[in-house]
PDB file of N, CA and C in Angstrom:
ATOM      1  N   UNK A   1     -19.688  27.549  20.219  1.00  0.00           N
ATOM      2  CA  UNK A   1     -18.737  28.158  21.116  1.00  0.00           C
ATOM      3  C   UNK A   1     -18.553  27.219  22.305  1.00  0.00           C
ATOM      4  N   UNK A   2     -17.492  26.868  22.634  1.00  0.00           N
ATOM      5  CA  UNK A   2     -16.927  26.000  23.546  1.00  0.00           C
ATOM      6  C   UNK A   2     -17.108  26.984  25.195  1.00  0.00           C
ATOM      7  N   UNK A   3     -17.072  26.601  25.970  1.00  0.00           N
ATOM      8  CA  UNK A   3     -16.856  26.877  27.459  1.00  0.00           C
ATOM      9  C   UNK A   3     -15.345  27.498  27.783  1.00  0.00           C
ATOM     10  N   UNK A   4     -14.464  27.571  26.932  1.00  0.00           N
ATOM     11  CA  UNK A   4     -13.344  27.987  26.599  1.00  0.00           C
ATOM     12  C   UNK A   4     -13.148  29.556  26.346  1.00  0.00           C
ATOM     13  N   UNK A   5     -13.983  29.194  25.265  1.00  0.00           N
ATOM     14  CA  UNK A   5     -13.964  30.388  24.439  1.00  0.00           C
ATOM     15  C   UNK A   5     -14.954  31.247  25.069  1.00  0.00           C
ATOM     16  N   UNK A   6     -13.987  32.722  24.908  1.00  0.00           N
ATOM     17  CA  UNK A   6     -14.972  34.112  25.308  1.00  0.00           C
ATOM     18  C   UNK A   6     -15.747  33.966  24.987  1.00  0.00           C
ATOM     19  N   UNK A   7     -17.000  34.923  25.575  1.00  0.00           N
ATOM     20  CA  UNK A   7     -17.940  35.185  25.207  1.00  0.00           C
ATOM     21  C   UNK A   7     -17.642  36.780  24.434  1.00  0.00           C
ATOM     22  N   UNK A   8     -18.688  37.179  23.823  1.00  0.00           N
ATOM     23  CA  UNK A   8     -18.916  39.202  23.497  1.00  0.00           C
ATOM     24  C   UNK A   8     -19.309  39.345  24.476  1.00  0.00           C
ATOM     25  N   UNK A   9     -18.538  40.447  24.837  1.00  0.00           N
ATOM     26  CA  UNK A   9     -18.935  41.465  26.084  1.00  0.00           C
ATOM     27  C   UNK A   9     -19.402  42.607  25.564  1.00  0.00           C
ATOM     28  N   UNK A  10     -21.181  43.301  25.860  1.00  0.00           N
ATOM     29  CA  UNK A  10     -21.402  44.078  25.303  1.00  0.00           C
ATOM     30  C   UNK A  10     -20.568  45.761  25.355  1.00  0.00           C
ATOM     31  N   UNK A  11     -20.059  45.567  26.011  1.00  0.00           N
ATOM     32  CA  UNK A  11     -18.639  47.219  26.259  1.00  0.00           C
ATOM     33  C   UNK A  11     -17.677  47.349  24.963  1.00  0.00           C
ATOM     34  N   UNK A  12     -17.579  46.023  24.283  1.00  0.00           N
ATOM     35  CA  UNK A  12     -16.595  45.842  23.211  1.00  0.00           C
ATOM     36  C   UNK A  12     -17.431  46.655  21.986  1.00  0.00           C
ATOM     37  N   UNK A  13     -18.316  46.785  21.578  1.00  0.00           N
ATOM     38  CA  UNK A  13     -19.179  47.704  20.820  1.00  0.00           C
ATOM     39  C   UNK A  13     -19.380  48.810  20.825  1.00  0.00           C
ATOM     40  N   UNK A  14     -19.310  49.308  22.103  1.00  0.00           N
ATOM     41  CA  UNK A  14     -19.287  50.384  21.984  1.00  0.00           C
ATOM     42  C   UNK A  14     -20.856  50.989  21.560  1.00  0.00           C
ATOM     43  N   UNK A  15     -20.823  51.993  21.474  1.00  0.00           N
ATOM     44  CA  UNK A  15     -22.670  52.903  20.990  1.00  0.00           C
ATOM     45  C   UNK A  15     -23.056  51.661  19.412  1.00  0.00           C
ATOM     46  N   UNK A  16     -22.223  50.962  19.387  1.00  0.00           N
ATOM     47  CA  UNK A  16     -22.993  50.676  17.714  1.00  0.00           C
ATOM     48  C   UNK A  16     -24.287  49.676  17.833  1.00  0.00           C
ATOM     49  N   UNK A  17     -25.259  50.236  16.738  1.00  0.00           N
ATOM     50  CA  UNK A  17     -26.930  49.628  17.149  1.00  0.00           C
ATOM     51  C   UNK A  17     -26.911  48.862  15.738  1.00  0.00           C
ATOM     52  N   UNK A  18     -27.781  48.511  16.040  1.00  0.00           N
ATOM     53  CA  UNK A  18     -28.675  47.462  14.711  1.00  0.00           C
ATOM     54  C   UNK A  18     -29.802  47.869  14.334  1.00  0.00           C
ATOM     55  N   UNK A  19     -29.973  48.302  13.176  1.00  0.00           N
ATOM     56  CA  UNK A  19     -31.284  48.892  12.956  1.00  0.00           C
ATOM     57  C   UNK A  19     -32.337  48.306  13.214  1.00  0.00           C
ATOM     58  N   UNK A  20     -33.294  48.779  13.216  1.00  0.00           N
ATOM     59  CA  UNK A  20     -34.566  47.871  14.406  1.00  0.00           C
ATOM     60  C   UNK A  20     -35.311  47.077  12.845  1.00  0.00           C
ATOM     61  N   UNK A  21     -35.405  47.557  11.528  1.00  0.00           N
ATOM     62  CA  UNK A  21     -35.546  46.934   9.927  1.00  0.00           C
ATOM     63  C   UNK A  21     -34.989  45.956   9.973  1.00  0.00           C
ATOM     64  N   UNK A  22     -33.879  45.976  10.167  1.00  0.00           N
ATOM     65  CA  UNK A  22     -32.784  44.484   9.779  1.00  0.00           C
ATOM     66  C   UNK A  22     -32.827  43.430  10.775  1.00  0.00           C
ATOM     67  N   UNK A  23     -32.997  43.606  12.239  1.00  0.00           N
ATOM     68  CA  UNK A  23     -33.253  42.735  13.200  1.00  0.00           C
ATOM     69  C   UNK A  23     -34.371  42.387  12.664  1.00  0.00           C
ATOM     70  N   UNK A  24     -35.992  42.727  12.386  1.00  0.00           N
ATOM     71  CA  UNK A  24     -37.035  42.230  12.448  1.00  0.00           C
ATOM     72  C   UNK A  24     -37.181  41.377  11.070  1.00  0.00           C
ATOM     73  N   UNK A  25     -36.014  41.759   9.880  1.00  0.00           N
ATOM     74  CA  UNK A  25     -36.155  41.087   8.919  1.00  0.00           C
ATOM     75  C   UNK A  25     -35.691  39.139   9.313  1.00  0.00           C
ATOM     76  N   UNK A  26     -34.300  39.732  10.229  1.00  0.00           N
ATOM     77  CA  UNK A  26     -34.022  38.599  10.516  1.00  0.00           C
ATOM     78  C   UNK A  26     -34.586  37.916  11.262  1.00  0.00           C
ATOM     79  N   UNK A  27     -35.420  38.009  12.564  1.00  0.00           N
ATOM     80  CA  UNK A  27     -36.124  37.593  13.272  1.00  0.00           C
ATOM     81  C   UNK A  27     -37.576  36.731  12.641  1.00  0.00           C
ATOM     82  N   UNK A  28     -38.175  37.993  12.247  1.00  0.00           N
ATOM     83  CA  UNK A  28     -39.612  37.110  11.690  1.00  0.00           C
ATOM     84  C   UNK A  28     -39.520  36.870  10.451  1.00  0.00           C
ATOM     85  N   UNK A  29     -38.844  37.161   9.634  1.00  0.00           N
ATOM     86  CA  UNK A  29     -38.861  36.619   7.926  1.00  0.00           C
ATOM     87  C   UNK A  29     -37.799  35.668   7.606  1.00  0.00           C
ATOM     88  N   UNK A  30     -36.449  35.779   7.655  1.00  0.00           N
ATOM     89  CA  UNK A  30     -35.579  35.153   7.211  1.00  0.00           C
ATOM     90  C   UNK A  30     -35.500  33.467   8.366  1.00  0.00           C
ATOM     91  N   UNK A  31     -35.270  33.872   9.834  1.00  0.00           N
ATOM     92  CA  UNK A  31     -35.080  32.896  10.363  1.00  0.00           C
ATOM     93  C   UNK A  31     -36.287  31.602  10.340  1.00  0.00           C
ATOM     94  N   UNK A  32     -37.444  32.449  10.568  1.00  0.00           N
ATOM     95  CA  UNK A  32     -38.406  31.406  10.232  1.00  0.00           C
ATOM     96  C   UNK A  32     -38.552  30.741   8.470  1.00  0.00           C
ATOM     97  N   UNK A  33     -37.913  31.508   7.487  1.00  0.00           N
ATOM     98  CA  UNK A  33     -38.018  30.931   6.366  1.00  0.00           C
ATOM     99  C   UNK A  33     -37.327  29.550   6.325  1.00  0.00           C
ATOM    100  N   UNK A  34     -35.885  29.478   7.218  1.00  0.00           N
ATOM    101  CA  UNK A  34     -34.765  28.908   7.215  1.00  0.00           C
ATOM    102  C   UNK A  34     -35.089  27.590   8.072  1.00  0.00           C
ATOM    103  N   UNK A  35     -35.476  27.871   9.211  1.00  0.00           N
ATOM    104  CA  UNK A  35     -36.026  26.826  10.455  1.00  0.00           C
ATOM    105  C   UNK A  35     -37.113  25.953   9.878  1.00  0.00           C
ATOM    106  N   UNK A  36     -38.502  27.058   9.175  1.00  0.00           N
ATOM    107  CA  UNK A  36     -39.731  26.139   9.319  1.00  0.00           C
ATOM    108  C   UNK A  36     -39.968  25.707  10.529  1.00  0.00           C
ATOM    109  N   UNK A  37     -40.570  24.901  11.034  1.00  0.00           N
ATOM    110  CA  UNK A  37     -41.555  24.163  11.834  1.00  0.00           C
ATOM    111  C   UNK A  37     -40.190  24.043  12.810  1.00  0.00           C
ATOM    112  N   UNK A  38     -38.954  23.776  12.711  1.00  0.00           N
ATOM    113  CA  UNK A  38     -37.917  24.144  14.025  1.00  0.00           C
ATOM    114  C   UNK A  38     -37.515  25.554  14.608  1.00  0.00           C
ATOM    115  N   UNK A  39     -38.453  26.771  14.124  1.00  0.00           N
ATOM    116  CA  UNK A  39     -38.243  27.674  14.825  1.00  0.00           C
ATOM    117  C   UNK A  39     -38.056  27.822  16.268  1.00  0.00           C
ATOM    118  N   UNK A  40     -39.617  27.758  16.751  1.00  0.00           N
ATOM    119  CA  UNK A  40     -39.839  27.810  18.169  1.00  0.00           C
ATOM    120  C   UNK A  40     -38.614  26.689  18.729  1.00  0.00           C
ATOM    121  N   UNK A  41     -38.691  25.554  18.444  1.00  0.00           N
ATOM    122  CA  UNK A  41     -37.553  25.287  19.404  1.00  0.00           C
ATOM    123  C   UNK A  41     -36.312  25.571  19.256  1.00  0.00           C
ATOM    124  N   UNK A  42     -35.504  25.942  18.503  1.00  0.00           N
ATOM    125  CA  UNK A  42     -34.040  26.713  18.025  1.00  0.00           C
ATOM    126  C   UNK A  42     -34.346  27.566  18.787  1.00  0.00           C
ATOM    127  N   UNK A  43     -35.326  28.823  18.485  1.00  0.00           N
ATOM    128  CA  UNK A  43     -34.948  29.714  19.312  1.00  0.00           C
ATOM    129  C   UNK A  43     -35.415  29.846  20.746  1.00  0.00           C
ATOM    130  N   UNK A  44     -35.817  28.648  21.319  1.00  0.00           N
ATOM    131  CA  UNK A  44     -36.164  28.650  22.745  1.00  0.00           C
ATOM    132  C   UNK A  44     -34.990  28.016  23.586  1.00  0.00           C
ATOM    133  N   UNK A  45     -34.222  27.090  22.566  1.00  0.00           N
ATOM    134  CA  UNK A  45     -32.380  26.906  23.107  1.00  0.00           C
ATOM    135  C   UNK A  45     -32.007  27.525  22.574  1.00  0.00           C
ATOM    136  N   UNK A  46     -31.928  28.367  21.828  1.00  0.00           N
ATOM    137  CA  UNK A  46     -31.243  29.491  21.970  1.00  0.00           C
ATOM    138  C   UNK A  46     -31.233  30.597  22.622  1.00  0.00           C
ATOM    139  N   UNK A  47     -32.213  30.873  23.337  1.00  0.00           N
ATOM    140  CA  UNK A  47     -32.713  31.797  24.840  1.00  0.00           C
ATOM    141  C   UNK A  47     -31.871  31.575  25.974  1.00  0.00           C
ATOM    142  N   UNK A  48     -32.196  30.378  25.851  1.00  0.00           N
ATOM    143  CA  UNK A  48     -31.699  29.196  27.339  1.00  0.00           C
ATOM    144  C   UNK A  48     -30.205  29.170  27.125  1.00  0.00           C
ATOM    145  N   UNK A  49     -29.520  28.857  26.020  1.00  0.00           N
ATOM    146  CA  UNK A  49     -28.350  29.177  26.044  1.00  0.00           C
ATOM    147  C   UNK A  49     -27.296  30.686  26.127  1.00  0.00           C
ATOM    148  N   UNK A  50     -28.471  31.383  25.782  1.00  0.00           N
ATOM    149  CA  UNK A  50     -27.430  33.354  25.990  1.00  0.00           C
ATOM    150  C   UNK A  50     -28.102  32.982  27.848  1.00  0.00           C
ATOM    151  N   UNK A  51     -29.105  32.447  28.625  1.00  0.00           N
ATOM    152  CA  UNK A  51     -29.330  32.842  29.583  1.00  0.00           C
ATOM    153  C   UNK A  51     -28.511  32.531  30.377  1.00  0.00           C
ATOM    154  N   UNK A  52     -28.063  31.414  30.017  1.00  0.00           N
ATOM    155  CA  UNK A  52     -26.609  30.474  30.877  1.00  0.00           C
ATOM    156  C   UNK A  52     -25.392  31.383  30.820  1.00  0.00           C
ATOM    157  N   UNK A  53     -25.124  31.851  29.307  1.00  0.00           N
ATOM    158  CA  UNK A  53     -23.844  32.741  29.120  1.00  0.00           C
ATOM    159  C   UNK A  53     -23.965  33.785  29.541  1.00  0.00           C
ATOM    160  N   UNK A  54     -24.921  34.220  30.004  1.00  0.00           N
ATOM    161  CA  UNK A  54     -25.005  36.126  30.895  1.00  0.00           C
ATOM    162  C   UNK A  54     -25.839  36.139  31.769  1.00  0.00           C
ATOM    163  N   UNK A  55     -25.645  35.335  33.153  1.00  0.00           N
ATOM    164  CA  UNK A  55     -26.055  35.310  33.702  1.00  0.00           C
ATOM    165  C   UNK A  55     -26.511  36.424  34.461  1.00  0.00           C
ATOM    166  N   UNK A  56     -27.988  36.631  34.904  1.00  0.00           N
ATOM    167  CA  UNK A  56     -28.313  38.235  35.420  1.00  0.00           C
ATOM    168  C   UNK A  56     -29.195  37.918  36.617  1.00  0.00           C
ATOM    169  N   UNK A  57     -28.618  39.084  37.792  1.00  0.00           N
ATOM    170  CA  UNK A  57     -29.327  38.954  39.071  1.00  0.00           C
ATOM    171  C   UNK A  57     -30.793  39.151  39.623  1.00  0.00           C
ATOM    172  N   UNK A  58     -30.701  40.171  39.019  1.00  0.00           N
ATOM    173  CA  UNK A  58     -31.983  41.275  38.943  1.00  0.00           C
ATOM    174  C   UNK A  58     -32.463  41.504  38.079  1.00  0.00           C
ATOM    175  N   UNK A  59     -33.658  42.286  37.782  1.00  0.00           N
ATOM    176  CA  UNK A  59     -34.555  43.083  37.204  1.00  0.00           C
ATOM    177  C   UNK A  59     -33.824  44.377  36.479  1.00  0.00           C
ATOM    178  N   UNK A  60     -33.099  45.263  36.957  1.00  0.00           N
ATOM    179  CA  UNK A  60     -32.555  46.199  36.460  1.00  0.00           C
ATOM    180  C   UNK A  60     -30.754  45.552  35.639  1.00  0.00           C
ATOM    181  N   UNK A  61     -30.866  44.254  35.451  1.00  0.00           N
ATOM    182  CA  UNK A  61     -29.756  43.848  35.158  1.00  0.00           C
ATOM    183  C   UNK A  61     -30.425  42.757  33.286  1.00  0.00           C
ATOM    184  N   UNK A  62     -31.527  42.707  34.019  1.00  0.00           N
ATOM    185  CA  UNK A  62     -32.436  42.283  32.649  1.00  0.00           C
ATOM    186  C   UNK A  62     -32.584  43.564  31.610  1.00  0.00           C
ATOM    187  N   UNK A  63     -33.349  44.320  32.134  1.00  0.00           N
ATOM    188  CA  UNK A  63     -33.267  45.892  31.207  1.00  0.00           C
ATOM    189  C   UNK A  63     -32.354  46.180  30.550  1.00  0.00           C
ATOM    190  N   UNK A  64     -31.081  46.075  31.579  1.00  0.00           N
ATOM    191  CA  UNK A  64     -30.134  46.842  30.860  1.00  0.00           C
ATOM    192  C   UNK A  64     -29.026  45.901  29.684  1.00  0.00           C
ATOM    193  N   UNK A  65     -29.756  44.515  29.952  1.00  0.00           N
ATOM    194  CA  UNK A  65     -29.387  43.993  28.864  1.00  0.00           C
ATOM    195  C   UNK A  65     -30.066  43.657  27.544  1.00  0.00           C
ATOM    196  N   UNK A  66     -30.965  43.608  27.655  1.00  0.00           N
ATOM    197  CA  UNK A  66     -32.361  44.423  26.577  1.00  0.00           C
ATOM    198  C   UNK A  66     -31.922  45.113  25.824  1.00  0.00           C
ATOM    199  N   UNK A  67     -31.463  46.701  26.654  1.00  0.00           N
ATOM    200  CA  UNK A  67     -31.318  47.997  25.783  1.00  0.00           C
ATOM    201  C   UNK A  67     -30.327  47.699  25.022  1.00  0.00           C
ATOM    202  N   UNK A  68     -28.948  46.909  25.609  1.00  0.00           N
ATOM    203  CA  UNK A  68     -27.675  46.581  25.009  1.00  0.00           C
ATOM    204  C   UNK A  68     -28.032  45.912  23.651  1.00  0.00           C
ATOM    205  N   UNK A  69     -28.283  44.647  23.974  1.00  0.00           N
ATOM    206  CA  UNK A  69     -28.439  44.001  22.539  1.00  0.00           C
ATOM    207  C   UNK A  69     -29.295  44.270  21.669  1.00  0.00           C
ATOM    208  N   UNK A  70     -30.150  45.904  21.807  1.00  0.00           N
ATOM    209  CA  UNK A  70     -30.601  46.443  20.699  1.00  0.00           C
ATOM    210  C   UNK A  70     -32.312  45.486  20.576  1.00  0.00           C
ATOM    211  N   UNK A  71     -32.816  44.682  21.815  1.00  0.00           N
ATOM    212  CA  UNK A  71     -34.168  44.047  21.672  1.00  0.00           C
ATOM    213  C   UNK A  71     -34.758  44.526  22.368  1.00  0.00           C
ATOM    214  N   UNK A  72     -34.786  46.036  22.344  1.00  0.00           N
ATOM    215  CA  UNK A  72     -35.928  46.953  22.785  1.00  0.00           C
ATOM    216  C   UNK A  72     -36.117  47.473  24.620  1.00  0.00           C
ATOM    217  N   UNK A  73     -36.498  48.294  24.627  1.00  0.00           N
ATOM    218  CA  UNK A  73     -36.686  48.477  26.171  1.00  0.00           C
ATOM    219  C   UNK A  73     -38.047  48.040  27.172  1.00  0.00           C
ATOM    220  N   UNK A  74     -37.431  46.947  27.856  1.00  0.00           N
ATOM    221  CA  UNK A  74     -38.554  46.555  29.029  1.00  0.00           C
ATOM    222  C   UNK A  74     -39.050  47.136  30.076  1.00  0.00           C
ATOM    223  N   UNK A  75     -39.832  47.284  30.287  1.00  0.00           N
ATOM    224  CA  UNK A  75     -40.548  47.653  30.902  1.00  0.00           C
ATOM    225  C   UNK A  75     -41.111  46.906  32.127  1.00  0.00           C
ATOM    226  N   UNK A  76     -41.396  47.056  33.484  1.00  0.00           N
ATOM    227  CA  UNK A  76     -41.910  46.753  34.541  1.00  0.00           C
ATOM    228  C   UNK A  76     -43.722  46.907  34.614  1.00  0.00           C
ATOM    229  N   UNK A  77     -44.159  46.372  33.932  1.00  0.00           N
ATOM    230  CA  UNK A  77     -45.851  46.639  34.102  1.00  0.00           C
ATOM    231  C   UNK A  77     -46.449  46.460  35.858  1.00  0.00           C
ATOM    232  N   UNK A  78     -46.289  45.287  36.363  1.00  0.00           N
ATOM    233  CA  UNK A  78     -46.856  44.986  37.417  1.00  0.00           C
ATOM    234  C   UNK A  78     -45.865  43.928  38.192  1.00  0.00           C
ATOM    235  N   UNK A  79     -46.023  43.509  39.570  1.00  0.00           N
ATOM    236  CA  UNK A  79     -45.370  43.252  40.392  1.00  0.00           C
ATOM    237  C   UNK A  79     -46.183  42.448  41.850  1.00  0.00           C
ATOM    238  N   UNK A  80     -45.791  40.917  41.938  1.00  0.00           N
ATOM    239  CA  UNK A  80     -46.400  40.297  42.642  1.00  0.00           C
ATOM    240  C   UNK A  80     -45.416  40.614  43.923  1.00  0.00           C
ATOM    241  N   UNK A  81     -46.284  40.216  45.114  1.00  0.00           N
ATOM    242  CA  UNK A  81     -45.934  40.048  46.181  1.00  0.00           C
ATOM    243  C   UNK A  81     -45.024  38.719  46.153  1.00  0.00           C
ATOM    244  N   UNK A  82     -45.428  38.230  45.934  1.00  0.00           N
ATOM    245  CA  UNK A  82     -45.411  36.667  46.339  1.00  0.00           C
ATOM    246  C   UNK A  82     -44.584  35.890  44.808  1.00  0.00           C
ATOM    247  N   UNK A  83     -43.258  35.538  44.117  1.00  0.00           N
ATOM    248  CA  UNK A  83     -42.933  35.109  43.471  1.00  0.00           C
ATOM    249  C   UNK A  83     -43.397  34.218  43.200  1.00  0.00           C
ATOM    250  N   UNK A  84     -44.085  33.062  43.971  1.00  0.00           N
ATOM    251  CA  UNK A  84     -44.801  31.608  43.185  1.00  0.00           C
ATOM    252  C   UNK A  84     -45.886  32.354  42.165  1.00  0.00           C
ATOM    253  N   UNK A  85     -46.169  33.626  42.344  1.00  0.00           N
ATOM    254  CA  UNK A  85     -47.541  33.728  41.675  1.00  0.00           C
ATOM    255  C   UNK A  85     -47.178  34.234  39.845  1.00  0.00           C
ATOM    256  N   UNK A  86     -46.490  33.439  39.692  1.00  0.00           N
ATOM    257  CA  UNK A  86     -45.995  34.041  38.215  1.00  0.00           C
ATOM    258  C   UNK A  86     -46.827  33.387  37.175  1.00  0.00           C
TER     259      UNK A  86
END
């Protein structure tokens, strides 16, 4: 996808989900069958690249894009004072 070209906007979907079976088939069985040993890095530019295309401010802007693309709901466990301490 070019810099041109739209992106999906998750509103265009509407309520429709992905069964949580078929994501995990594709995730841990099929993609790693396909990659091999280029998994981890495919899908670590591929992280880096949806992070560039949807860019998000906050914490409650992370969540709610979580729930959207159907990869589960995050959760807030704990919380530093101090951001260097990550």
């Amino acid at each position: 996808m070019t810099r041109n070209e739209t992106c999906p906007q998750p509103e265009h979907y509407g309520d429709a989900t992905v069964p949580a079976f078929g994501y995990e088939l594709i995730r841990n069985l099929l993609i790693p069958e396909l990659l091999n040993k280029e998994t981890a890095p495919i899908l670590y530019w591929s992280g880096r690249k949806l992070a560039r295309r949807y860019p998000l401010e906050n914490e409650q802007q992370i969540i709610d894009f979580f729930t959207r693309a159907g990869w589960g709901h995050l959760q807030q466990v704990s919380q530093s004072k101090n951001k260097n301490d990550v």
